[in-house]
N, C-alpha and C. Protein backbone atom coordinates (compact mmCIF):
# COMPACT_ATOMS: atom_id res chain seq x y z
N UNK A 1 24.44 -10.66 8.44
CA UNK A 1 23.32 -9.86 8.00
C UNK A 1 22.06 -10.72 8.03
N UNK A 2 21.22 -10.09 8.36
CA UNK A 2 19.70 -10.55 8.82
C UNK A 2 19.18 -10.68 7.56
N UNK A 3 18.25 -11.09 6.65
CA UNK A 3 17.76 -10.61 5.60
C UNK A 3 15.72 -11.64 5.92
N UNK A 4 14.90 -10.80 5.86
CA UNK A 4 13.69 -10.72 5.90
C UNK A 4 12.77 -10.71 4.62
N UNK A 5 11.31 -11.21 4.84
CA UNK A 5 10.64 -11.20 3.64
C UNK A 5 9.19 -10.97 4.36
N UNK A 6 9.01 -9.76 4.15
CA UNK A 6 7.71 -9.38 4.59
C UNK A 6 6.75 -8.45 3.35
N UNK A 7 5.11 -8.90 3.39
CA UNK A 7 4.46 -8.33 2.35
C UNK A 7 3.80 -6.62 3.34
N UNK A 8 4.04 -6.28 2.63
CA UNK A 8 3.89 -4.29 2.89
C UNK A 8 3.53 -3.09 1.76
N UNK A 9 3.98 -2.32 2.70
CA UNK A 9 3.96 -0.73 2.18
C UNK A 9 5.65 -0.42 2.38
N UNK A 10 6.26 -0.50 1.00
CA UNK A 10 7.33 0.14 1.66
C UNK A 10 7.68 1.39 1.80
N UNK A 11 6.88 1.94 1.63
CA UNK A 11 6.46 3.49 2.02
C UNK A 11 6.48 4.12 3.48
N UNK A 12 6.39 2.42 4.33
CA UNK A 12 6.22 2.58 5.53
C UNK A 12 6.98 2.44 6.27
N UNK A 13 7.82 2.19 5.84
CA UNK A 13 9.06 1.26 6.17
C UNK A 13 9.95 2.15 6.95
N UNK A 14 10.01 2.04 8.29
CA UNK A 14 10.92 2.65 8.97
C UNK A 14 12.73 2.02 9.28
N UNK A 15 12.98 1.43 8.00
CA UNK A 15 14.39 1.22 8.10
C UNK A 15 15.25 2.47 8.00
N UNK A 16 16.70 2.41 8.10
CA UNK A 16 17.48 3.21 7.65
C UNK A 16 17.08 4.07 5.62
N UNK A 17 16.95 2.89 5.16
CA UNK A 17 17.28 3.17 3.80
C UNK A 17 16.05 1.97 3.37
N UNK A 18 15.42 2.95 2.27
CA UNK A 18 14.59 2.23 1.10
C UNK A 18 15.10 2.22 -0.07
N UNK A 19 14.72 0.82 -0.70
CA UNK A 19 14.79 1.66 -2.34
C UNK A 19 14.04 1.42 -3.26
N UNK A 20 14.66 2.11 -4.04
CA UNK A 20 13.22 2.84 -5.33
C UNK A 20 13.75 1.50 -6.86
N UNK A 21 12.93 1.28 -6.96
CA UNK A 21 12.77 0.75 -8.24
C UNK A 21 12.26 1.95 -9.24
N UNK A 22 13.23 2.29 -9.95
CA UNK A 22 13.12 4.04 -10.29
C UNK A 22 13.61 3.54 -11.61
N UNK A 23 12.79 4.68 -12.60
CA UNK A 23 13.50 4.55 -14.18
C UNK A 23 14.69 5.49 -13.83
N UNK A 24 15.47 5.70 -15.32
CA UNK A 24 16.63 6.10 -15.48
C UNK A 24 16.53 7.87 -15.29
N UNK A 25 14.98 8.69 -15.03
CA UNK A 25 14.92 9.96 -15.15
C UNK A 25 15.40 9.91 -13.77
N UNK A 26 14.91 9.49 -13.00
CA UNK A 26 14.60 9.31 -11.57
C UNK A 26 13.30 10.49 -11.31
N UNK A 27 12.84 10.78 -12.01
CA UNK A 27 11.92 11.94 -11.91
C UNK A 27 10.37 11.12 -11.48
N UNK A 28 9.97 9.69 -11.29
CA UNK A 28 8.69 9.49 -10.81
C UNK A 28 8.43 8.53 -11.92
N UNK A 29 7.01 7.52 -11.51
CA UNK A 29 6.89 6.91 -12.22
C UNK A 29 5.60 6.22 -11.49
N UNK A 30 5.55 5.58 -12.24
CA UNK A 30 4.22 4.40 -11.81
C UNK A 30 4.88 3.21 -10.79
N UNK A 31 3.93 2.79 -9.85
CA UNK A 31 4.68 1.20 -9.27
C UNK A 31 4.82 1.85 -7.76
N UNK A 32 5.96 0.77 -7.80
CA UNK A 32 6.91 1.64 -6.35
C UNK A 32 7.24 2.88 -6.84
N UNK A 33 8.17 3.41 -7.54
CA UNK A 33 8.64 4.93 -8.21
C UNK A 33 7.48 5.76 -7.59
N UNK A 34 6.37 5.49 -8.21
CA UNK A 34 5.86 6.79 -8.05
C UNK A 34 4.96 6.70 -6.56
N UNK A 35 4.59 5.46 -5.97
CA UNK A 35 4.67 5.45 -4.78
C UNK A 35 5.32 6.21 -3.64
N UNK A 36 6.42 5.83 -3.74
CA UNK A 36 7.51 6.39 -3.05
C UNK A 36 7.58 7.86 -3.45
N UNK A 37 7.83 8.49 -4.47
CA UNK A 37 7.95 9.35 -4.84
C UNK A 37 6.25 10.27 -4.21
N UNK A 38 5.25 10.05 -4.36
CA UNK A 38 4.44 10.30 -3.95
C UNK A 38 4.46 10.50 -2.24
N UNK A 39 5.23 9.53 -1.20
CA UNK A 39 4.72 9.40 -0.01
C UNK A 39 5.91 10.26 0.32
N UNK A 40 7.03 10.61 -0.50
CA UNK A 40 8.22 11.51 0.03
C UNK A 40 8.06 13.04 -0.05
N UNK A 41 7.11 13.20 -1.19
CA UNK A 41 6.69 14.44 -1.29
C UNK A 41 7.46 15.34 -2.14
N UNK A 42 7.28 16.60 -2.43
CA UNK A 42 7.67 17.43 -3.98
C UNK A 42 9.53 17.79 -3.06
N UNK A 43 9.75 17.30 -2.37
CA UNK A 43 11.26 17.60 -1.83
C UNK A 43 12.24 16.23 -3.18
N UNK A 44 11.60 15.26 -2.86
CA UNK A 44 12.13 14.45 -3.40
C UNK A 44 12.37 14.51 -4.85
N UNK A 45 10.91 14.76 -5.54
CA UNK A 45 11.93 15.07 -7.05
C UNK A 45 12.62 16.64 -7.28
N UNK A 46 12.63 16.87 -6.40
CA UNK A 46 13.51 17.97 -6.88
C UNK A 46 15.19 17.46 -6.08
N UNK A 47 15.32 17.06 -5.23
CA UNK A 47 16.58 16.39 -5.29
C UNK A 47 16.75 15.74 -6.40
N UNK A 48 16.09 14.90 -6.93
CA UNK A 48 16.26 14.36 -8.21
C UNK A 48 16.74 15.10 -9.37
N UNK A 49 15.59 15.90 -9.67
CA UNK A 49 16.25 16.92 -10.93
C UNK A 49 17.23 17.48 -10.72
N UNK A 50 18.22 17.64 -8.91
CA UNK A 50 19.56 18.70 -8.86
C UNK A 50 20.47 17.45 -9.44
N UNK A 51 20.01 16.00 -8.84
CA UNK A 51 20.89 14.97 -9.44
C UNK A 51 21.11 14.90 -11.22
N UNK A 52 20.09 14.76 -11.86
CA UNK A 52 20.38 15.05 -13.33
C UNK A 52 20.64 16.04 -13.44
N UNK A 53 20.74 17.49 -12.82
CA UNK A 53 21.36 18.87 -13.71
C UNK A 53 22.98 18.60 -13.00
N UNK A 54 23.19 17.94 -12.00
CA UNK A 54 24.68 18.01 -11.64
C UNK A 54 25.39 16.55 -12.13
N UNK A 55 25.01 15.29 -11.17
CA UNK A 55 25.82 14.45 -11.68
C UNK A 55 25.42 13.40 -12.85
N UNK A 56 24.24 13.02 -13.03
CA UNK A 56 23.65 12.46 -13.78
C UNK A 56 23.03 12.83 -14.78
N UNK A 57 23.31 14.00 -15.52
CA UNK A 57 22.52 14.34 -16.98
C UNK A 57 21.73 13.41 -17.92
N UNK A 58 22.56 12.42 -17.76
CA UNK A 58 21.98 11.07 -18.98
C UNK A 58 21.25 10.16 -18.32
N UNK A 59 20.78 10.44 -17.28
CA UNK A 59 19.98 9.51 -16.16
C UNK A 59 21.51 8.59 -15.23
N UNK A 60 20.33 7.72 -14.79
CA UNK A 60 20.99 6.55 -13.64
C UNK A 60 21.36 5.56 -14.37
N UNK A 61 22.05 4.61 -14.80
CA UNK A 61 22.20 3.79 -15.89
C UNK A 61 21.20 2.54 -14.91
N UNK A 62 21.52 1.36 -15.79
CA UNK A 62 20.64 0.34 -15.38
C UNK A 62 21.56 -0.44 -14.62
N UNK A 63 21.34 -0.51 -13.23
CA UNK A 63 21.87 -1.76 -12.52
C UNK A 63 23.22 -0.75 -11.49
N UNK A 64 22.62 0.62 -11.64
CA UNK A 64 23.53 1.57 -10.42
C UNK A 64 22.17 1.67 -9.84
N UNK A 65 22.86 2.32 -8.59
CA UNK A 65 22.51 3.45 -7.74
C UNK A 65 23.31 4.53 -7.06
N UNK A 66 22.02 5.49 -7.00
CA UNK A 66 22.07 6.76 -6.37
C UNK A 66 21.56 7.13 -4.94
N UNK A 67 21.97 8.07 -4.05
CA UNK A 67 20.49 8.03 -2.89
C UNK A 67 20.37 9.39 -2.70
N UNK A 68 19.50 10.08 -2.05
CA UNK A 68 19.12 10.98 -2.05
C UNK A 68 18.08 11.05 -0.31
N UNK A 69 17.65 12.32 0.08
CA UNK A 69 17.39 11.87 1.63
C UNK A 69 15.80 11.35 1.30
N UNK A 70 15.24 10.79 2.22
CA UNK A 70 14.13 10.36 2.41
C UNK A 70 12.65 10.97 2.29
N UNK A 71 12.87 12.27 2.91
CA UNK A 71 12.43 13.57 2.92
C UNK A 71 10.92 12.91 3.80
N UNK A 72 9.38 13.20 3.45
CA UNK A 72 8.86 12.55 4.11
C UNK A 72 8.45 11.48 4.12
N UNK A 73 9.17 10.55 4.45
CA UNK A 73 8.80 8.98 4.05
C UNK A 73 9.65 8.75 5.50
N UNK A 74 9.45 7.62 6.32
CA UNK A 74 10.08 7.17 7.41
C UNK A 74 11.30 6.72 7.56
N UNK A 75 11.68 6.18 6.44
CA UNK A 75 12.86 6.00 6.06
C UNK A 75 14.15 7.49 5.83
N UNK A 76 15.42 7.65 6.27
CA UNK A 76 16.58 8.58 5.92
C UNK A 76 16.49 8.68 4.98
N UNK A 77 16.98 7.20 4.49
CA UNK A 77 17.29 7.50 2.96
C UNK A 77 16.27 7.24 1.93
N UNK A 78 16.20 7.42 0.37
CA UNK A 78 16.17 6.55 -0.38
C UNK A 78 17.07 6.15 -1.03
N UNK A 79 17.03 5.36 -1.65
CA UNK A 79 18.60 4.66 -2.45
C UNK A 79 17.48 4.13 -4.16
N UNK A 80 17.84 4.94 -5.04
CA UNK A 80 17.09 4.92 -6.02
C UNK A 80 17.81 3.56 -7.19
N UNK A 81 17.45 2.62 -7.68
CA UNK A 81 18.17 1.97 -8.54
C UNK A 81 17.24 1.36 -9.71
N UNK A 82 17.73 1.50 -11.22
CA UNK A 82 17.14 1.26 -12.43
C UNK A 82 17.49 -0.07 -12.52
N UNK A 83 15.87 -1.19 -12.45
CA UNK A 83 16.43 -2.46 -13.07
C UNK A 83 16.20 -2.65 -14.89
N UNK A 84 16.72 -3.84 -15.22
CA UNK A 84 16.65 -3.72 -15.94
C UNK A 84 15.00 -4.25 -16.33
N UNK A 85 14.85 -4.12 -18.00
CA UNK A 85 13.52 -3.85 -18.59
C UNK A 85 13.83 -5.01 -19.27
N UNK A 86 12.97 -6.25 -19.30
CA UNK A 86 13.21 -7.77 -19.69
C UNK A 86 12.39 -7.05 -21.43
N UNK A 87 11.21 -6.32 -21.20
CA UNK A 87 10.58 -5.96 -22.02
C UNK A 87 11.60 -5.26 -23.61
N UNK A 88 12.58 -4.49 -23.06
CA UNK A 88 13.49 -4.01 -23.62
C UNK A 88 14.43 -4.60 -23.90
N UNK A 89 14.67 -6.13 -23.66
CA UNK A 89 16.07 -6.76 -24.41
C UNK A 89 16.94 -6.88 -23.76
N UNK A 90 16.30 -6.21 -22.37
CA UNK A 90 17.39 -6.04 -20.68
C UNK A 90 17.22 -7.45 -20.27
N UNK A 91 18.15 -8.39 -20.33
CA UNK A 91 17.83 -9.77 -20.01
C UNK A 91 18.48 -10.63 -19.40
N UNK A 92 20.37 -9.71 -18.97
CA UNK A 92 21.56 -10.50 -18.17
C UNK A 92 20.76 -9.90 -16.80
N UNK A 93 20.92 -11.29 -16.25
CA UNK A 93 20.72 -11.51 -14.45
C UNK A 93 21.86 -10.96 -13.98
N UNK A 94 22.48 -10.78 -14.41
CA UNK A 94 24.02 -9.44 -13.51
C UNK A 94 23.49 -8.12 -13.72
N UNK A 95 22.79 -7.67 -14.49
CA UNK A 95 22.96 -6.30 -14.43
C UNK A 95 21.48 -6.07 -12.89
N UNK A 96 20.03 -7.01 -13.37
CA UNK A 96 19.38 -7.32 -12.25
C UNK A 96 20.51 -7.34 -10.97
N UNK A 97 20.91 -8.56 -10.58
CA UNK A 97 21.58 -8.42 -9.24
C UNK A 97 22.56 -7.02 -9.28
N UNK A 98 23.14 -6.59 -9.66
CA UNK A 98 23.75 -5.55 -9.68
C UNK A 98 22.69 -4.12 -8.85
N UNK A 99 21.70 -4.30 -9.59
CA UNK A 99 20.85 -3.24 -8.72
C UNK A 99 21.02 -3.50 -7.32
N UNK A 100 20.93 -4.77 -6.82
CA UNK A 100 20.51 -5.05 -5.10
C UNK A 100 22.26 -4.71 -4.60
N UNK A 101 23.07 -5.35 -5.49
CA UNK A 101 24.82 -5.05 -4.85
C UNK A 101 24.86 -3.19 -4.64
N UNK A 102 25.18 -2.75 -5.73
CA UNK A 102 25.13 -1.40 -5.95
C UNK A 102 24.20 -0.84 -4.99
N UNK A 103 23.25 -1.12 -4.34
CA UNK A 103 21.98 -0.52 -3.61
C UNK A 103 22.64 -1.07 -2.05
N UNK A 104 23.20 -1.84 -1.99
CA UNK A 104 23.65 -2.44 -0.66
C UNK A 104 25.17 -1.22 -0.54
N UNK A 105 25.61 -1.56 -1.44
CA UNK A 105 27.33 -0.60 -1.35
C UNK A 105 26.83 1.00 -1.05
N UNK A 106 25.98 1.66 -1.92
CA UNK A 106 25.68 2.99 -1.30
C UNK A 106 24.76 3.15 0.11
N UNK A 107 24.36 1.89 0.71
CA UNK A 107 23.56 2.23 2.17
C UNK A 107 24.59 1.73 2.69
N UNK A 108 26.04 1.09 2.45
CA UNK A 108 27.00 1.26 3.41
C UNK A 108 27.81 2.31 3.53
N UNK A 109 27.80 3.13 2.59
CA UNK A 109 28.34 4.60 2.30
C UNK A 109 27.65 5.38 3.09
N UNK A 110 26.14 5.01 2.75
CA UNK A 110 25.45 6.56 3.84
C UNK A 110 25.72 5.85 5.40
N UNK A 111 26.07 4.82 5.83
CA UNK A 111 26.01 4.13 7.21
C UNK A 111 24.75 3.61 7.72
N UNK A 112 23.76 3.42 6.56
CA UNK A 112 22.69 2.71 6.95
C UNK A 112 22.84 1.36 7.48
N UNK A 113 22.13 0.89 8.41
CA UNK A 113 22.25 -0.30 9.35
C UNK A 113 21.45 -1.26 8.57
N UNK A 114 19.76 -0.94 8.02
CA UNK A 114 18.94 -1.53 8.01
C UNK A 114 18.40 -0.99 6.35
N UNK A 115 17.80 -2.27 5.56
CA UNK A 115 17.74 -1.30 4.06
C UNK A 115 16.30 -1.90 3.85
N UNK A 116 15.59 -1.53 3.28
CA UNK A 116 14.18 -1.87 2.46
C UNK A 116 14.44 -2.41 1.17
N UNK A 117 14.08 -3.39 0.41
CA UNK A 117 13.80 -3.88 -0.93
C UNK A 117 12.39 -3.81 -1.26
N UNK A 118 12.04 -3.30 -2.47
CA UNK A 118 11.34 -3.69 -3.22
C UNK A 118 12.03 -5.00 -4.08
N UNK A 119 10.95 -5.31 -5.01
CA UNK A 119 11.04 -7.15 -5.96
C UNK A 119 11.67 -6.08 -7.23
N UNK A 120 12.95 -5.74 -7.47
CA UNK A 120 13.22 -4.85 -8.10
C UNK A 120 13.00 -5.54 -9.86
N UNK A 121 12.33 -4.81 -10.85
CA UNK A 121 12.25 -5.35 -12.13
C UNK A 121 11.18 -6.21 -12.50
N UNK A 122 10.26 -7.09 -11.32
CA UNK A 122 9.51 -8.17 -11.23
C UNK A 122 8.21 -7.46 -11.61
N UNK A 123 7.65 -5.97 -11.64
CA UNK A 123 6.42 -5.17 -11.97
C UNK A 123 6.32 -5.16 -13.40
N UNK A 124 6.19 -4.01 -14.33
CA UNK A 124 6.04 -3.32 -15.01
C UNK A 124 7.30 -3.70 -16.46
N UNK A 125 8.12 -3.85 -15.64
CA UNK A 125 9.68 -4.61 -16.41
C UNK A 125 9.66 -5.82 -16.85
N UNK A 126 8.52 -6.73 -16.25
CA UNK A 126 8.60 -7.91 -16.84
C UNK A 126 9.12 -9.13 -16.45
N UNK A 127 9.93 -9.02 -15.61
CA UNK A 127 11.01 -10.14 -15.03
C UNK A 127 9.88 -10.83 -14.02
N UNK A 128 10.01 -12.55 -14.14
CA UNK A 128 9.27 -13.36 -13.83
C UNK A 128 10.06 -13.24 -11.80
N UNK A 129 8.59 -13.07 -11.34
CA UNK A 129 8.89 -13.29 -9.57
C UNK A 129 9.87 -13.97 -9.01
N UNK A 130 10.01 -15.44 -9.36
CA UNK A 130 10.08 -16.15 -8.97
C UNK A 130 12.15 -16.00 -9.45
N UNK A 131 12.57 -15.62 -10.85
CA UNK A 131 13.56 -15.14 -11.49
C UNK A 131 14.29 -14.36 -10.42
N UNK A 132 12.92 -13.25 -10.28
CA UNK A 132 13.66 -11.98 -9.41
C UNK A 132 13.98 -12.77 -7.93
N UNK A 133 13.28 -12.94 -7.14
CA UNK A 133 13.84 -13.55 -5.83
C UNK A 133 15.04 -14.03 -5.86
N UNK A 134 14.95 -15.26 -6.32
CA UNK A 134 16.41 -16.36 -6.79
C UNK A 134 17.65 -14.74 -6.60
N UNK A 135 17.58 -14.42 -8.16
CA UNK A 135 18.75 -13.29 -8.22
C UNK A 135 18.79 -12.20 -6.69
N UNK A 136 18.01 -12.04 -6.12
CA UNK A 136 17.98 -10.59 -5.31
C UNK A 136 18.50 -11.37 -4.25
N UNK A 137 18.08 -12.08 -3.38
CA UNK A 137 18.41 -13.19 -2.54
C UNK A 137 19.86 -14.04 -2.56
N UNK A 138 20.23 -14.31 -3.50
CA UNK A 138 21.70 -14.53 -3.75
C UNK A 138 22.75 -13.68 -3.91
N UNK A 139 22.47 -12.36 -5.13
CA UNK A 139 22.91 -11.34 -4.80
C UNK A 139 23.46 -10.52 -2.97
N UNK A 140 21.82 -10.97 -2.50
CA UNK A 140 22.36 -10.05 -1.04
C UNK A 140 23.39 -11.06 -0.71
N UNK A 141 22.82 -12.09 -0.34
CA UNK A 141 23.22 -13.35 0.39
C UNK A 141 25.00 -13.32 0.18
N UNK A 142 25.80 -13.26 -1.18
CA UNK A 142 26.81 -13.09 -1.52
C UNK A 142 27.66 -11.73 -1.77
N UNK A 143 26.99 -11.01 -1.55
CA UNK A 143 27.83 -9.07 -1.18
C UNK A 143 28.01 -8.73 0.36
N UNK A 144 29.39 -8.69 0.47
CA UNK A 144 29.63 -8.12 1.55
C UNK A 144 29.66 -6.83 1.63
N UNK A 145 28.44 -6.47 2.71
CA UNK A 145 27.91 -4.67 2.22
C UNK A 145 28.78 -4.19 3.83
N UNK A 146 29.69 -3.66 4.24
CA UNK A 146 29.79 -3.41 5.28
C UNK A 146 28.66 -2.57 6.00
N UNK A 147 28.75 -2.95 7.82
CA UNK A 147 27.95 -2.34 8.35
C UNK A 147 26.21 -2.73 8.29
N UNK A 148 25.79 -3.51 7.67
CA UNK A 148 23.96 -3.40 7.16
C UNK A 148 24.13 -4.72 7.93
N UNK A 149 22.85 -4.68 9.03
CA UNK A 149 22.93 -5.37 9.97
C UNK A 149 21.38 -6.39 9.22
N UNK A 150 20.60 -5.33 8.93
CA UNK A 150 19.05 -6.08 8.40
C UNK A 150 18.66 -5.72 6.92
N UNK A 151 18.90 -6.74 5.45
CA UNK A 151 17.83 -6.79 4.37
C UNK A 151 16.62 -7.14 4.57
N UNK A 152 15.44 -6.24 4.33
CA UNK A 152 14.10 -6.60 4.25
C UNK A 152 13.25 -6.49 2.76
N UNK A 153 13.04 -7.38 2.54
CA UNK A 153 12.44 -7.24 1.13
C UNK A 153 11.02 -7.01 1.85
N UNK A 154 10.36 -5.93 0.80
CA UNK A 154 8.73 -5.49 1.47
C UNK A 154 8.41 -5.89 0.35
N UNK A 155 7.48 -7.06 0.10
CA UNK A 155 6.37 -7.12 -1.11
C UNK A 155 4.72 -6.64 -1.00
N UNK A 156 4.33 -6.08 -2.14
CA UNK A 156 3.18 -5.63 -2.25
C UNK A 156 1.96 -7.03 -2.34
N UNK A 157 2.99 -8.25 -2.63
CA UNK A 157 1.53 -8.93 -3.06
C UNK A 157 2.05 -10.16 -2.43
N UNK A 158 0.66 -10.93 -2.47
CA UNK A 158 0.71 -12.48 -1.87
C UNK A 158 1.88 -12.98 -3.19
N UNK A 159 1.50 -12.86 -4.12
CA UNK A 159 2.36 -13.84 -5.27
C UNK A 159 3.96 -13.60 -5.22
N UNK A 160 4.50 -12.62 -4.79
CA UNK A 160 5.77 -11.84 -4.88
C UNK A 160 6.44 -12.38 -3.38
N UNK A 161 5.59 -12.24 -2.30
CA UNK A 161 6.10 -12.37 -1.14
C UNK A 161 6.36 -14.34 -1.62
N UNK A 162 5.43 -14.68 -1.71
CA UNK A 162 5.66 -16.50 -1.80
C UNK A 162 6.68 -16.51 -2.69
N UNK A 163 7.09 -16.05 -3.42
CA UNK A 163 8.16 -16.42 -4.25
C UNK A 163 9.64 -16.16 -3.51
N UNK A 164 9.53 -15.19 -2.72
CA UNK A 164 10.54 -14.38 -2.29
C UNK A 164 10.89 -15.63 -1.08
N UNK A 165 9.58 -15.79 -0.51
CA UNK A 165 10.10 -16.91 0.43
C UNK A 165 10.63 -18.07 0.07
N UNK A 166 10.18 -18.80 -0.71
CA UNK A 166 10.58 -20.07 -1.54
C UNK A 166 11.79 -20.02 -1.91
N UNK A 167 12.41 -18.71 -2.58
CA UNK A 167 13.66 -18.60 -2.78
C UNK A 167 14.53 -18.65 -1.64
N UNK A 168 14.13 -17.72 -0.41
CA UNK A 168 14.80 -17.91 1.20
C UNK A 168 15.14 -19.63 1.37
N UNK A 169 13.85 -20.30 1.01
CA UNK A 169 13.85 -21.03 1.77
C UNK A 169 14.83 -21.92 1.01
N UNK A 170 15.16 -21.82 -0.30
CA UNK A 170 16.50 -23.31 -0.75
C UNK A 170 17.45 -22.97 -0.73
């Protein structure tokens, strides 16, 4: 598996599969969430809400995922996953890497080749950049996801992408 570190839009992202750094409604949000959710259009949360009225009532827990189709965004899929909230007391680095495993295992389910990352948890959640890389990067680096030929982490910022690389690079 290929795995990449490029600063972007992952909105733009014409891989197989993106994913969402999504709270537990999956219903939208600020950040990437509502980014994404924004560039996919009103198809997308309403897949969402059939997901909480059918399989998920109590939300997505922290450190799964779900996917749902892409709708208009370039990407098939999305692959939605809740990190954890450092802010909230969310503070084991397993349940973090768990988002990127869990997010790798369902884009080998849909037969995605190629997946998008966001710096999952590193925004709004609190978790230090440099924290998140290390974990996301080892995580991939050590899950055998069948089938996923290319990880691309898309960062929004100079500070996120340098970290992401630094971590590549030891």
């Amino acid at each position: 598996m290929r795995i990449t570190c490029v600063q972007g839009d992952i909105t733009t992202e014409a891989t197989d599969a993106i994913v969402n750094a999504a709270n537990s409604s999956l219903l939208g949000g600020g950040g990437v969430d509502g980014a994404i959710h924004r560039a996919a259009g009103p198809d997308l949360v309403a897949a969402c809400r059939e997901l909480r009225a059918t399989d998920l009532p109590d939300g997505l827990p922290v450190g799964d995922a779900v996917a749902t189709p892409g709708f208009d965004l370039p990407a098939r899929w999305v692959i939605h996953t809740v990190g954890p909230n450092r802010h909230a007391g969310e503070t084991d680095p397993a349940l973090l890497a768990s988002c990127f495993t869990r997010s790798l295992d369902v884009a080998s389910e849909l037969g995605a080749r190629t997946v998008s990352f966001p710096a999952v948890s590193a925004g709004i959640y609190g978790w230090d950049a440099d924290e998140v890389a290390r974990i996301a990067l080892a995580a991939v680096r050590d899950h055998d996801a069948e089938g996923i030929d290319e990880v691309r982490f898309v960062l929004f910022s100079d500070r996120l992408l340098a970290a992401f690389e630094a971590a590549a690079a030891s």
